[in-house]
Protein backbone atom coordinates (compact mmCIF):
# COMPACT_ATOMS: atom_id res chain seq x y z
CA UNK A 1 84.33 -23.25 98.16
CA UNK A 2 85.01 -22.60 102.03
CA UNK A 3 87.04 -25.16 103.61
CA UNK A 4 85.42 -28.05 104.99
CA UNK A 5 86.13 -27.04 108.44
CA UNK A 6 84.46 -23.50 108.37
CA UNK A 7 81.33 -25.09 106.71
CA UNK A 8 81.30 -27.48 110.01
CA UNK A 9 81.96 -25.20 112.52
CA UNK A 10 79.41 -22.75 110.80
CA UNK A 11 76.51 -25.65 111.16
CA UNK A 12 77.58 -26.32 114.93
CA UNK A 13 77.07 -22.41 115.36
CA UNK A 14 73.92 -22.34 113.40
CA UNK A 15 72.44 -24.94 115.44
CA UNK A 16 73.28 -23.92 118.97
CA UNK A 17 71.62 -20.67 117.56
CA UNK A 18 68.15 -22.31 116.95
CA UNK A 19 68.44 -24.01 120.39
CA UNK A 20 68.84 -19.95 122.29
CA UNK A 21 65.87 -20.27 124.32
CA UNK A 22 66.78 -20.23 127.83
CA UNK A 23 65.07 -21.03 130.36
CA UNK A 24 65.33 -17.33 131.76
CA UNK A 25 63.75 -16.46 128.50
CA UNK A 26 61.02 -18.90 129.16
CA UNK A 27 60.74 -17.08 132.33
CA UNK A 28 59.00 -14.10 131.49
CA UNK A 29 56.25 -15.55 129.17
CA UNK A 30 53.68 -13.09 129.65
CA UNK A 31 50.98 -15.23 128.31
CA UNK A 32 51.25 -17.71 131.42
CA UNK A 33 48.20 -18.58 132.82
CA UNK A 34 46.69 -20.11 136.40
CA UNK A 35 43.73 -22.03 136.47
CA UNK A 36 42.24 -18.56 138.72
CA UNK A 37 43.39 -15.36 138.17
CA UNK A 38 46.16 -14.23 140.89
CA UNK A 39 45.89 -11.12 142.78
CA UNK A 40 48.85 -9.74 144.64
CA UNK A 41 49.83 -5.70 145.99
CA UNK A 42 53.32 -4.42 144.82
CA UNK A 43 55.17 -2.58 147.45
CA UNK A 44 59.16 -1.23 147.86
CA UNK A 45 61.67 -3.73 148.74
CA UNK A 46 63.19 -3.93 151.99
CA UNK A 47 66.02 -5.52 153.13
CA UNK A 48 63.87 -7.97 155.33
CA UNK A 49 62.87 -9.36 151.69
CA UNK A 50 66.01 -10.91 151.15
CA UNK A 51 65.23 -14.39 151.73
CA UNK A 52 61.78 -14.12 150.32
CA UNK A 53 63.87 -12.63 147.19
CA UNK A 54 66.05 -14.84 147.14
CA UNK A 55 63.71 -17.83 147.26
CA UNK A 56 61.54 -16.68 144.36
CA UNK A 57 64.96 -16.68 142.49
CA UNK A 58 65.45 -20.14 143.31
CA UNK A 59 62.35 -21.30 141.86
CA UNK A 60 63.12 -19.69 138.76
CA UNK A 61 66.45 -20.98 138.68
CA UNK A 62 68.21 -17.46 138.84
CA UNK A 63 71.78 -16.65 139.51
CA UNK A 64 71.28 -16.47 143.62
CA UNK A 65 72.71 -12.70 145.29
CA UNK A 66 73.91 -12.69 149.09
CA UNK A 67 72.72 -10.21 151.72
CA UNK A 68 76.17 -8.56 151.75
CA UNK A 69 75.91 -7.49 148.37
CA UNK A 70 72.51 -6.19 148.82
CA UNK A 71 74.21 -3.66 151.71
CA UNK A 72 76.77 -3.00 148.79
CA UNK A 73 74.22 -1.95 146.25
CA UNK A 74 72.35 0.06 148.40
CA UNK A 75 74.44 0.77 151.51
CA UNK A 76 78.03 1.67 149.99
CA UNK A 77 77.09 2.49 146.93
CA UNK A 78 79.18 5.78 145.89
CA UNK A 79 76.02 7.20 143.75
CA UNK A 80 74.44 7.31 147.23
CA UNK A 81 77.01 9.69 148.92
CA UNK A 82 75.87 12.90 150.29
CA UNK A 83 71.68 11.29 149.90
CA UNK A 84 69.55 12.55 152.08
CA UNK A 85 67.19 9.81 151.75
CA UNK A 86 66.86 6.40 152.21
CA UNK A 87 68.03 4.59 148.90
CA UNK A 88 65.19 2.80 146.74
CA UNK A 89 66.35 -0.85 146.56
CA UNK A 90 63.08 -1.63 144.22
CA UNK A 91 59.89 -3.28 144.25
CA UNK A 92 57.60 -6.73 144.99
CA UNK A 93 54.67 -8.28 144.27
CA UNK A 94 53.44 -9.55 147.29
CA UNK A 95 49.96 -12.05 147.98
CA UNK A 96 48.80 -14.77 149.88
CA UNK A 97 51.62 -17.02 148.83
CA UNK A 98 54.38 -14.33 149.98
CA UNK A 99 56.80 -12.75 147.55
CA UNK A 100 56.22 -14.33 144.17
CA UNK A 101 58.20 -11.03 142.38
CA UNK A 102 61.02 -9.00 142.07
CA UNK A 103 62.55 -6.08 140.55
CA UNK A 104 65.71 -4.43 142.06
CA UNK A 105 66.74 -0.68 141.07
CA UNK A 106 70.27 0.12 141.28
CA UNK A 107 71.65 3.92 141.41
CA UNK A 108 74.06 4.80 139.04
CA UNK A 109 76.10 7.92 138.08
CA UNK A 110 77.14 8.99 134.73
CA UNK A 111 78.75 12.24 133.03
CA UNK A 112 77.69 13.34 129.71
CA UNK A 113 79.36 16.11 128.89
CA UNK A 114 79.69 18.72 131.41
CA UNK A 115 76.97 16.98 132.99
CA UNK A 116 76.74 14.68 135.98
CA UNK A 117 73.13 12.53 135.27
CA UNK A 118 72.02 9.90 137.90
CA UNK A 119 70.65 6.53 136.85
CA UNK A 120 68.78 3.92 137.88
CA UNK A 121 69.59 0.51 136.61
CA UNK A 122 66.88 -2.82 136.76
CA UNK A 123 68.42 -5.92 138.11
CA UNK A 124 67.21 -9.43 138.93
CA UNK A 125 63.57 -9.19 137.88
CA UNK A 126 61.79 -12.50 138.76
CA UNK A 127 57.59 -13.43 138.48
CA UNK A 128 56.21 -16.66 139.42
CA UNK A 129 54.05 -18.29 136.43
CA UNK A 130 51.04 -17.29 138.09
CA UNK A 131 51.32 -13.92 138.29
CA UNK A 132 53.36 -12.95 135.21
CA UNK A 133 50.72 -10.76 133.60
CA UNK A 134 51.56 -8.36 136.66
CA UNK A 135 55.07 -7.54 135.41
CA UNK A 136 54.61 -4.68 134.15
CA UNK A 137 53.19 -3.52 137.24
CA UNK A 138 56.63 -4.01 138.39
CA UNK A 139 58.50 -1.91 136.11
CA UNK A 140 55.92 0.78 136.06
CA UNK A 141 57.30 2.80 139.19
CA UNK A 142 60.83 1.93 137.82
CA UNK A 143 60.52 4.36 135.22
CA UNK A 144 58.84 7.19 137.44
CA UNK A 145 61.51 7.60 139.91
CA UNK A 146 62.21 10.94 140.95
CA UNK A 147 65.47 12.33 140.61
CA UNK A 148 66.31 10.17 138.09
CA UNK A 149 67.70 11.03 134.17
CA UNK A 150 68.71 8.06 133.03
CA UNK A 151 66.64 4.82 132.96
CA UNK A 152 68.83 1.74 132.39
CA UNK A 153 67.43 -2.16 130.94
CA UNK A 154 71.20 -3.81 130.25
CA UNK A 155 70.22 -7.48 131.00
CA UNK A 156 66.57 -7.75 129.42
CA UNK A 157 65.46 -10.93 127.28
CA UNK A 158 63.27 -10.41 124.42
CA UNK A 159 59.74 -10.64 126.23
CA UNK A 160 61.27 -7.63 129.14
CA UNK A 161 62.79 -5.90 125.95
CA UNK A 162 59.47 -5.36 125.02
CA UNK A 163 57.64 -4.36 127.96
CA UNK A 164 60.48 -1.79 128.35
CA UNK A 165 59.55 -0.43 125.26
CA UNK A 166 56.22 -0.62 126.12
CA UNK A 167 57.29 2.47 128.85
CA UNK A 168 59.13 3.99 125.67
CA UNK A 169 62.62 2.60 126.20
CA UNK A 170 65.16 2.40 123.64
CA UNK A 171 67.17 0.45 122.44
CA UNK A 172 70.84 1.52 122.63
CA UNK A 173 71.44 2.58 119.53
CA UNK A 174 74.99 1.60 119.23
CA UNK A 175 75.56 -0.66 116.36
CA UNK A 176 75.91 -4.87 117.14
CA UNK A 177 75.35 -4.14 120.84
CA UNK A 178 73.68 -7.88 121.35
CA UNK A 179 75.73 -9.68 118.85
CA UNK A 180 78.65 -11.41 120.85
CA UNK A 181 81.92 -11.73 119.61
CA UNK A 182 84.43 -14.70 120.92
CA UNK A 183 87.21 -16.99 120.57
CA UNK A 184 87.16 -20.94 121.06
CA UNK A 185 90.46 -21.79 123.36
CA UNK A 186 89.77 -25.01 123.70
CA UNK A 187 87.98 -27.13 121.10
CA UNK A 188 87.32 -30.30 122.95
CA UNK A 189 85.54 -28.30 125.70
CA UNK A 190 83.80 -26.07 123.58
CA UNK A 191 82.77 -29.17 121.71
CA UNK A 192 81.50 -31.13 124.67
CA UNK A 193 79.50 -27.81 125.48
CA UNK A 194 78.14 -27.38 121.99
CA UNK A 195 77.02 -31.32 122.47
CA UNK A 196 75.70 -30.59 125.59
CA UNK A 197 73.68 -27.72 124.62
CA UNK A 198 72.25 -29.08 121.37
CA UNK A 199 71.26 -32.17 123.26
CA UNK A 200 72.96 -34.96 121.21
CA UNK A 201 72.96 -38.34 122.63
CA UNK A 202 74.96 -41.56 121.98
CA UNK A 203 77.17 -42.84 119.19
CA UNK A 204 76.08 -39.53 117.29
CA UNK A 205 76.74 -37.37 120.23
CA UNK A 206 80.28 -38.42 120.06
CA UNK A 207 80.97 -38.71 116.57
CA UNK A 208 79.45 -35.19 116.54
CA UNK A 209 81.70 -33.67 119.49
CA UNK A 210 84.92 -35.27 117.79
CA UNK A 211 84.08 -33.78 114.56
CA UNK A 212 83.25 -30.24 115.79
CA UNK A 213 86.26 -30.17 118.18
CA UNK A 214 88.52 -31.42 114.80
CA UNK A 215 87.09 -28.50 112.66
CA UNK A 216 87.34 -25.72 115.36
CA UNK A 217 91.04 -26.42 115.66
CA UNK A 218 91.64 -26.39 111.95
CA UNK A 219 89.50 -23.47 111.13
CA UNK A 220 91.32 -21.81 113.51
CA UNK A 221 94.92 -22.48 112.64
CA UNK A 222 94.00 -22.11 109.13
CA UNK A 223 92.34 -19.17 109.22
CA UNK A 224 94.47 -17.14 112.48
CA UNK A 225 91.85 -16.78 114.57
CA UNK A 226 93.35 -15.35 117.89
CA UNK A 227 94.55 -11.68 118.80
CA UNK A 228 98.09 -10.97 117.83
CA UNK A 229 100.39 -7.78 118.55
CA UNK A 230 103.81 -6.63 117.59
CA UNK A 231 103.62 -3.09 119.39
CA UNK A 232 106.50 -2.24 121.00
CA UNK A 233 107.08 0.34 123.92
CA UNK A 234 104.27 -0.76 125.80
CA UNK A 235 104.05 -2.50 129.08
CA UNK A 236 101.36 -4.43 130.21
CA UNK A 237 100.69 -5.61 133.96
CA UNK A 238 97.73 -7.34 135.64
CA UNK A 239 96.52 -6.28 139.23
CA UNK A 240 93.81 -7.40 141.10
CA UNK A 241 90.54 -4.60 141.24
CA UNK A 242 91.31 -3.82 144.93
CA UNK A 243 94.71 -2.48 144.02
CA UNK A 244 93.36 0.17 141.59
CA UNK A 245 95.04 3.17 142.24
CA UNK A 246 95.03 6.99 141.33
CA UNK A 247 96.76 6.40 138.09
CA UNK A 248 93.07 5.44 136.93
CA UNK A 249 91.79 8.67 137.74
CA UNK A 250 94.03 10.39 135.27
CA UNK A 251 92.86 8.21 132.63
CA UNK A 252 89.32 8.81 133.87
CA UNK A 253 89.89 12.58 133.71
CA UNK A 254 91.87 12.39 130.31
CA UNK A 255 88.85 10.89 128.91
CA UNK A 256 86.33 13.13 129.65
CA UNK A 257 88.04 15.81 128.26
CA UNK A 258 88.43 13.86 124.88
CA UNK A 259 84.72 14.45 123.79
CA UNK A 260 80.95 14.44 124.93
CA UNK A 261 80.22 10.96 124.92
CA UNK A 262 77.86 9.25 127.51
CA UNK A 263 80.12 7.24 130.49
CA UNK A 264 79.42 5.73 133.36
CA UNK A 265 81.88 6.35 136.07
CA UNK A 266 84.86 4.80 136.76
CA UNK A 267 86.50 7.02 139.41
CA UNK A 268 89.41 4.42 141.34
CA UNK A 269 86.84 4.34 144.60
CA UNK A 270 84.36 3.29 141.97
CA UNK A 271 85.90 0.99 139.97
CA UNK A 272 86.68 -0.61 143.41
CA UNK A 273 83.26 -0.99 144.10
CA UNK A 274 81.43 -2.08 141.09
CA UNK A 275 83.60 -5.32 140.66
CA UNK A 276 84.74 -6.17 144.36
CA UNK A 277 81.57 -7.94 145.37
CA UNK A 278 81.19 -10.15 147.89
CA UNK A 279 80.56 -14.08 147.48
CA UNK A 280 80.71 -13.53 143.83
CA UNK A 281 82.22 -16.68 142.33
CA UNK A 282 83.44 -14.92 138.89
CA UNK A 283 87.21 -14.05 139.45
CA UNK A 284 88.30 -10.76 137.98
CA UNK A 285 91.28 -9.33 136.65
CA UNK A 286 92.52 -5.74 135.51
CA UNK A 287 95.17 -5.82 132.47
CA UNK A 288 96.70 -2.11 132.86
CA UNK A 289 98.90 -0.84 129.83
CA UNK A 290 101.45 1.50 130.12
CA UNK A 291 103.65 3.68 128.20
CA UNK A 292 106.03 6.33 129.35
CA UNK A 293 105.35 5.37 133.17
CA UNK A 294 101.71 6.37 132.91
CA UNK A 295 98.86 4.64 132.47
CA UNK A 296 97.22 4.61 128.40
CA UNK A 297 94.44 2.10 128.93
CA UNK A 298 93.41 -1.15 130.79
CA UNK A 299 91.11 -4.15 130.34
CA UNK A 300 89.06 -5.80 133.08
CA UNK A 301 88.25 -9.64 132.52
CA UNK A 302 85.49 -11.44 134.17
CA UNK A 303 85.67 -15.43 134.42
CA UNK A 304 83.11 -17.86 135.42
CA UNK A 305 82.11 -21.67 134.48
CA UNK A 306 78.61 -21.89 133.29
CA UNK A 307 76.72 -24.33 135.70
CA UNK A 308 75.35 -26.11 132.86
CA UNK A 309 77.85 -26.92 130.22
CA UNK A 310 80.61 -26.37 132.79
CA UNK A 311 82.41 -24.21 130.03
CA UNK A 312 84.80 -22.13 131.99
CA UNK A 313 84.07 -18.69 129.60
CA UNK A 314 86.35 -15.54 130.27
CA UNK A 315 84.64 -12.11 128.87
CA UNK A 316 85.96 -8.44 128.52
CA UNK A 317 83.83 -6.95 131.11
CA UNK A 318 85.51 -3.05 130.57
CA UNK A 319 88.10 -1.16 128.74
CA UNK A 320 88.87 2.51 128.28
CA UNK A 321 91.80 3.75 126.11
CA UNK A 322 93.45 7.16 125.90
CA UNK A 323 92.80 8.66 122.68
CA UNK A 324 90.34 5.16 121.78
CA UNK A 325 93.95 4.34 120.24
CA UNK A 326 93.83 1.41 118.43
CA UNK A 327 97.28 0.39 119.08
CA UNK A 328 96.27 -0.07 122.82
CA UNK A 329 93.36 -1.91 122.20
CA UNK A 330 95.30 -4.17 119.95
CA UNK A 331 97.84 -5.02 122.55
CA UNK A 332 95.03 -5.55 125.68
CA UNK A 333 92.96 -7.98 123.65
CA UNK A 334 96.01 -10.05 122.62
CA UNK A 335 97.34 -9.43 126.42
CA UNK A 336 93.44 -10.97 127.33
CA UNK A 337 93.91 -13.42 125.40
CA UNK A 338 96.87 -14.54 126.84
CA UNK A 339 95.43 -14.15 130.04
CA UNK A 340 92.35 -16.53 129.33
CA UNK A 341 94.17 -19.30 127.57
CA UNK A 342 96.56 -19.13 130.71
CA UNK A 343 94.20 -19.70 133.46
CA UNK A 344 92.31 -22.50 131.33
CA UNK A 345 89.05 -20.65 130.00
CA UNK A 346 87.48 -22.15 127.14
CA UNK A 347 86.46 -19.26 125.48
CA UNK A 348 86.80 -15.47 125.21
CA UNK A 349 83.99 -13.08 124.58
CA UNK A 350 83.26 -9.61 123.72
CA UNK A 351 79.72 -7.81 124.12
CA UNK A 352 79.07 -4.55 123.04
CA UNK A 353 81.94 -1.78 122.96
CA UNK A 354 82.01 1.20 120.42
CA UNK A 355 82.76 0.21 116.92
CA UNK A 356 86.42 0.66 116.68
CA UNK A 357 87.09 -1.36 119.70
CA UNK A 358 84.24 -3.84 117.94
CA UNK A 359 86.48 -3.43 114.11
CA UNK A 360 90.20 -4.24 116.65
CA UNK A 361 88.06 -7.60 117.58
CA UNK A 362 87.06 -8.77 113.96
CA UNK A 363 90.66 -8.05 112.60
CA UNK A 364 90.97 -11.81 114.48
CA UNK A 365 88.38 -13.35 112.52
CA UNK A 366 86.39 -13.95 115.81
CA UNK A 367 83.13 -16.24 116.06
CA UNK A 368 80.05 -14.40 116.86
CA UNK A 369 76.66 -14.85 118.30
CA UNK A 370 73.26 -12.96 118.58
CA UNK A 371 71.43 -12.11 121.44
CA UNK A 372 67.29 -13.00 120.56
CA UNK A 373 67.20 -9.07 121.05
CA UNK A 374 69.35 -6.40 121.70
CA UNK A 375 69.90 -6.67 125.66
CA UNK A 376 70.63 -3.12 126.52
CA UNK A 377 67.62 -0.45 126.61
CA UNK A 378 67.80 3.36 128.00
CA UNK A 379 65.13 5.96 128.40
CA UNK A 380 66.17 9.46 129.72
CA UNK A 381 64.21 11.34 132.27
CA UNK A 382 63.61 14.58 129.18
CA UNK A 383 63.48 14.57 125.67
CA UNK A 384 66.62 16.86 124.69
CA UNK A 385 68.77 14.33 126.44
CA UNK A 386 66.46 11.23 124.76
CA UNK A 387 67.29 12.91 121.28
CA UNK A 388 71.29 13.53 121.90
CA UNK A 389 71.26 9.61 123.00
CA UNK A 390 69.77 8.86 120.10
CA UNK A 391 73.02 9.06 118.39
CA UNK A 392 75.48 6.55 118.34
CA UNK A 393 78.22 8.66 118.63
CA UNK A 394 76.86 9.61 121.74
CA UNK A 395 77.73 5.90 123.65
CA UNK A 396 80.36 4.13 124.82
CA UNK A 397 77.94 1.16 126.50
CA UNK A 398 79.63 -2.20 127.19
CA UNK A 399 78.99 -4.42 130.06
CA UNK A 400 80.00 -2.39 132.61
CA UNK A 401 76.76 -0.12 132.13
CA UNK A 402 73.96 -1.04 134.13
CA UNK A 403 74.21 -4.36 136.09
CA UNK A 404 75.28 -6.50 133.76
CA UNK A 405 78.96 -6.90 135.58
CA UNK A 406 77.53 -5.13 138.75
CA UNK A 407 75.42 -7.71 140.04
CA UNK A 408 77.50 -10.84 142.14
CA UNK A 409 76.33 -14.11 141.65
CA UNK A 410 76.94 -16.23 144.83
CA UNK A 411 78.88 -19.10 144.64
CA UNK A 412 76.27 -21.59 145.78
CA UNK A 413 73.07 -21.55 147.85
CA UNK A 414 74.69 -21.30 151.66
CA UNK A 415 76.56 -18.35 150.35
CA UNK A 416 73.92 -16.42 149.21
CA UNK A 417 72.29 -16.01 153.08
CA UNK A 418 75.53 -14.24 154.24
């Protein structure tokens, strides 16, 4: 028999799974209906929207952008240099009651091989109730942009999973993409969160919080759950993203020339970009690893405190190794950590990564998660690239695809207008 501990800690999990419906999920209920139907005329997004955008986002209780990441998506975005036209920023539905939705379309580049592909990535789609069967007239011209060859969904819920697929998206095929992996750093918080999330009140709510925060700590001291290394001859060092320097581009080279495998770029000037955003409130970090006096690998952690629960949740947001050595992956993630437990998160996470970075994770006995669906779905622009993508092998997708790290989310309401 399992000790008592893991059987506890394995009900708290199983229950916060049953209570998984979000309210973003909620969202998107295509089935919503108005006491009159609701008529309203989709058009491109301009940056006069903003407001109107960001309003409709309010309603639904969405993450809130700022202005001056808009200009950074579609002003100084690197997949835009050398463009000759204007950028497409994405699309509204528009009626009598304004803007009541949203879909942004963020342009990407990727290599694949000896090929350089440019992608277009959804962000921040948002339908009032009344108008929700419309949707998919929103993602319609999403997935007939010209110039495009790689579609990217890599923040749908289950009900825009589906209408993707409806436009013959895929899901990434790479194995446990939407199952999260993470450690608990600190029980009593993680406990209170659990509480908080399952909804228990009272006397039981605390006996329940106490019991769960008892059994976390002693599954994981009995069992070892936390990343450990004993490799020697390596050097680690954290840096903030603006200091990223050329050193990355030799690891960026280095890696292409390892094997065809489907990356999104991460050139220095890009790396720069995609997680330097203004007003975001996450913090980030890069964890660089070294050996010899050049660079082998690095980690970039993401930090936030969920609004909610007020969990304070730290999550590997990208990594690249030379060689996918093992040995550096075992020393970042026990570097991360580190790292996390130092600045006070509550819990460490890890979404998506290709298997042997996954396998490095579970030698650590890590708690894990699901996603209602698999968040991450592709469609290329022809059908010998959608059959060579079909292939695991083929990906390396993680959170730093599409705009699942991309997108800032503004520290509070004021910030969002600047």
């Amino acid at each position: 028999m399992r000790p008592i501990e893991i059987r506890i800690v394995s009900a708290a999990l199983a229950r916060i799974r049953t209570h998984k419906t979000t309210p973003a999920t909620r969202r998107f209920d295509l089935d919503a209906r108005s006491d009159r139907p609701r008529k309203a005329k989709r058009r491109a997004v301009l940056f006069t929207d903003f407001e109107a955008v960001a309003t409709l986002k309010r309603r639904q209780g969405l993450s809130l952008d700022s202005l001056a990441n808009w200009h950074r998506l579609w002003q100084k975005n690197p997949a835009l240099s050398g463009g000759s036209k204007a950028p497409c920023l994405g699309w509204v539905l528009e009626s009598e009651d304004g803007i009541v939705g949203y879909l942004g379309s963020i342009p990407l580049l990727y290599q694949f091989g000896d090929r350089i592909l440019s992608a277009a990535a959804t962000t921040g789609l948002a339908v009032d109730p009344a108008y929700r069967a419309l949707t998919p007239s929103l993602v319609s011209p999403f997935f007939h942009q010209k110039g495009v060859d790689l579609y990217l969904a890599t923040s749908a819920t289950e009900i825009t999973g589906k209408i993707t697929k409806a436009f013959k998206g895929e899901f990434v095929p790479q194995r446990e993409y939407g199952t999260v992996l993470f450690w608990v750093l600190d029980p009593v918080r993680f406990a209170s969160a659990v509480r908080k999330k399952i909804g228990a009140q009272g006397v039981f709510g605390d006996i329940a919080e106490k019991v769960i925060s008892i059994a976390l700590r002693g599954d994981t001291g009995l069992r070892r759950r936390w990343p450990r290394c004993t490799t020697n001859g390596l050097q680690v060092a954290d840096m903030h993203v603006r200091d990223i320097g050329p050193e990355f581009e030799s690891l960026w080279i280095h890696k292409l020339a390892e094997r065809k495998r489907l990356l999104a770029f991460r050139t220095p000037d890009i790396l720069r970009w995609h997680f330097d955003m203004p007003g975001d409130r996450r913090t980030t970090r890069v964890l660089c690893c070294y050996s010899g006096g050049r660079l082998r690998g690095y980690a970039i952690i993401q930090t936030e405190i969920d609004r909610d629960t007020g969990l304070q949740r730290s999550s590997l947001a990208d990594m690249l190794l030379e060689n996918d050595a093992p040995h550096l992956a075992t020393r970042l993630f026990a570097e991360a950590y580190e790292y996390a437990e130092g600045i006070g998160s509550h819990v460490l996470e890890v979404l998506g990564f290709p298997q042997f970075i996954r396998n490095t994770c579970l030698e650590w006995k890590p708690y894990s998660r699901e996603y209602p669906a698999c968040p991450f779905l592709y469609k290329a622009s022809d059908q010998a690239l959608q059959a060579e993508l079909a292939n695991e092998n083929a990906w390396y997708a993680s959170p730093y695809d599409g705009d699942t790290t991309l997108s800032a989310r503004a520290a509070d309401t004021a910030d969002a207008r600047h």
